[in-house]
C-alpha atoms as a PDB file:
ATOM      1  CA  UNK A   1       0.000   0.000   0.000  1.00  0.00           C
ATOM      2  CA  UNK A   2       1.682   3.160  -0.984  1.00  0.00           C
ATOM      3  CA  UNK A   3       1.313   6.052   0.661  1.00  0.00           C
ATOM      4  CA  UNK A   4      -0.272   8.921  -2.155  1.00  0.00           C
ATOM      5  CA  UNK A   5       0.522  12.079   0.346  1.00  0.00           C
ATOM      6  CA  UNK A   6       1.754  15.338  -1.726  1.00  0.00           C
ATOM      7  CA  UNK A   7       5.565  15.996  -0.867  1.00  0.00           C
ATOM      8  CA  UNK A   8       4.387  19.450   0.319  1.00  0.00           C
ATOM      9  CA  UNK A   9       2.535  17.634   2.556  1.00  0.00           C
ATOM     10  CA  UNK A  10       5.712  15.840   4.602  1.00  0.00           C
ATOM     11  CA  UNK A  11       8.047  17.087   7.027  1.00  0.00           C
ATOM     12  CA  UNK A  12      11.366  16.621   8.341  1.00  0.00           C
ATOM     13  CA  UNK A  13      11.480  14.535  12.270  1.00  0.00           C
ATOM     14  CA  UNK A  14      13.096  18.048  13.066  1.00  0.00           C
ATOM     15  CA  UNK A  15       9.752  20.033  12.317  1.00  0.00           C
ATOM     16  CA  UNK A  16       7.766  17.268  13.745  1.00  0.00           C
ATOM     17  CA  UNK A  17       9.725  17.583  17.300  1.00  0.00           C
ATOM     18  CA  UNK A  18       9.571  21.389  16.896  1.00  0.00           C
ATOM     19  CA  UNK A  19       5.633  21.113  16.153  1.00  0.00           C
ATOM     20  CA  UNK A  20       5.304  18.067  19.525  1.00  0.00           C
ATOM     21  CA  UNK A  21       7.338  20.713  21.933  1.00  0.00           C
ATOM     22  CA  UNK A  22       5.197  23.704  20.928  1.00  0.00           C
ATOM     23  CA  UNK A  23       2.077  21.913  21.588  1.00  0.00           C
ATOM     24  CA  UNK A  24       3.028  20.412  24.740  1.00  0.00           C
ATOM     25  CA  UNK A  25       4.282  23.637  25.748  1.00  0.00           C
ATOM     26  CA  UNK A  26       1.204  25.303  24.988  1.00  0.00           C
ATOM     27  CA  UNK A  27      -1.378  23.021  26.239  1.00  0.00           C
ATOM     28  CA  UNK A  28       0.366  21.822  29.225  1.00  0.00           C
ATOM     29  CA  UNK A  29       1.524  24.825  31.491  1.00  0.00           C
ATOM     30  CA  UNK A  30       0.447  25.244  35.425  1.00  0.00           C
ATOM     31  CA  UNK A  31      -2.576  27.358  35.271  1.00  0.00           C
ATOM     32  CA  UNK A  32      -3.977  29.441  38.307  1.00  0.00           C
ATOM     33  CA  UNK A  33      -8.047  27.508  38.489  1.00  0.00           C
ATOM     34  CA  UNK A  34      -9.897  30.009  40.794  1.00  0.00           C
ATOM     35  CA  UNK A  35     -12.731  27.324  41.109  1.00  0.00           C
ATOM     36  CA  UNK A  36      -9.971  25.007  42.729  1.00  0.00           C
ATOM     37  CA  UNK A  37      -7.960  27.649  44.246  1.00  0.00           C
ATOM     38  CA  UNK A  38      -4.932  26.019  43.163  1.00  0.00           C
ATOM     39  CA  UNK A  39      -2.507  25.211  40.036  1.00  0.00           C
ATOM     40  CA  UNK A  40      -3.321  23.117  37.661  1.00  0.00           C
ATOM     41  CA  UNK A  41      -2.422  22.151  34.335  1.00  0.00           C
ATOM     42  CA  UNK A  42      -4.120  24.186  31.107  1.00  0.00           C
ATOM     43  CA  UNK A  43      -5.602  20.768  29.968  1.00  0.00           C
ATOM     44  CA  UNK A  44      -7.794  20.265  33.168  1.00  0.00           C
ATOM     45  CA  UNK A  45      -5.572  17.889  35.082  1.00  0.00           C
ATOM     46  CA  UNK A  46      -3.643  17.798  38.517  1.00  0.00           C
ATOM     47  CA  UNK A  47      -0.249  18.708  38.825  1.00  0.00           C
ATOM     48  CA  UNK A  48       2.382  16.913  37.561  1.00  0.00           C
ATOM     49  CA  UNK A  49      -0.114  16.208  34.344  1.00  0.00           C
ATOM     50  CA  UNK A  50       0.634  12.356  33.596  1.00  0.00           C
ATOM     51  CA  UNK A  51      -1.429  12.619  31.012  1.00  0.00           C
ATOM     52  CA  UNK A  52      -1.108  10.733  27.598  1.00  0.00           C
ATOM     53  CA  UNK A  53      -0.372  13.588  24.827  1.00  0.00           C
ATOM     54  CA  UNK A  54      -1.522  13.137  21.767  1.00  0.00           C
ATOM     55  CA  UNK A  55       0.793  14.218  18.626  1.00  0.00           C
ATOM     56  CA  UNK A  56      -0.420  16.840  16.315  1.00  0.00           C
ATOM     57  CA  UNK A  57       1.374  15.218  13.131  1.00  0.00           C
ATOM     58  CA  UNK A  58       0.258  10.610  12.357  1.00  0.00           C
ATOM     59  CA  UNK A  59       3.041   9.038  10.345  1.00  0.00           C
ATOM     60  CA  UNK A  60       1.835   9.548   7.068  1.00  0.00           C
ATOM     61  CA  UNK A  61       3.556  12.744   7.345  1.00  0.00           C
ATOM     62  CA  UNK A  62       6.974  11.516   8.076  1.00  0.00           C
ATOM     63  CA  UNK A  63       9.284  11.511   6.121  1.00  0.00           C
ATOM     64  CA  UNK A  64       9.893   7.971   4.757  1.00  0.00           C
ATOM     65  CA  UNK A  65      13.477   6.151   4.599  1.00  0.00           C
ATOM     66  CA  UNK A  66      13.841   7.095   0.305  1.00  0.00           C
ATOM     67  CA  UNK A  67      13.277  10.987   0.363  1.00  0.00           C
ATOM     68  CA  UNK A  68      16.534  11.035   3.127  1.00  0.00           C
END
């Protein structure tokens, strides 16, 4: 099964750890809750959030082992 993606469509692992740190960073920062009256994480959960992340980029945007 071949993968029919444009090329303009792929990235480099560089921009894909560049686009996972951003999100992480911006959706899971300590966040003053006034209903709680405490810090919490921006997605909702306690401090440390052990949450599972999901990535913003699936593997049919990664670069595959021919284009490198």
């Amino acid at each position: 099964m071949r993968d029919r993606t444009s090329p303009w469509r792929r990235v480099t692992y560089d921009q894909y750890l560049i686009a996972v740190a951003m999100t992480l960073a911006r959706r899971h920062r300590p966040a003053w809750s006034w209903r709680k009256w405490s810090w919490n994480c921006r997605c909702g959960a306690e401090l440390p959030c052990r949450s599972r992340h999901r990535i913003p980029i699936n593997r049919g945007h990664w670069p595959t082992e021919e284009e490198q």
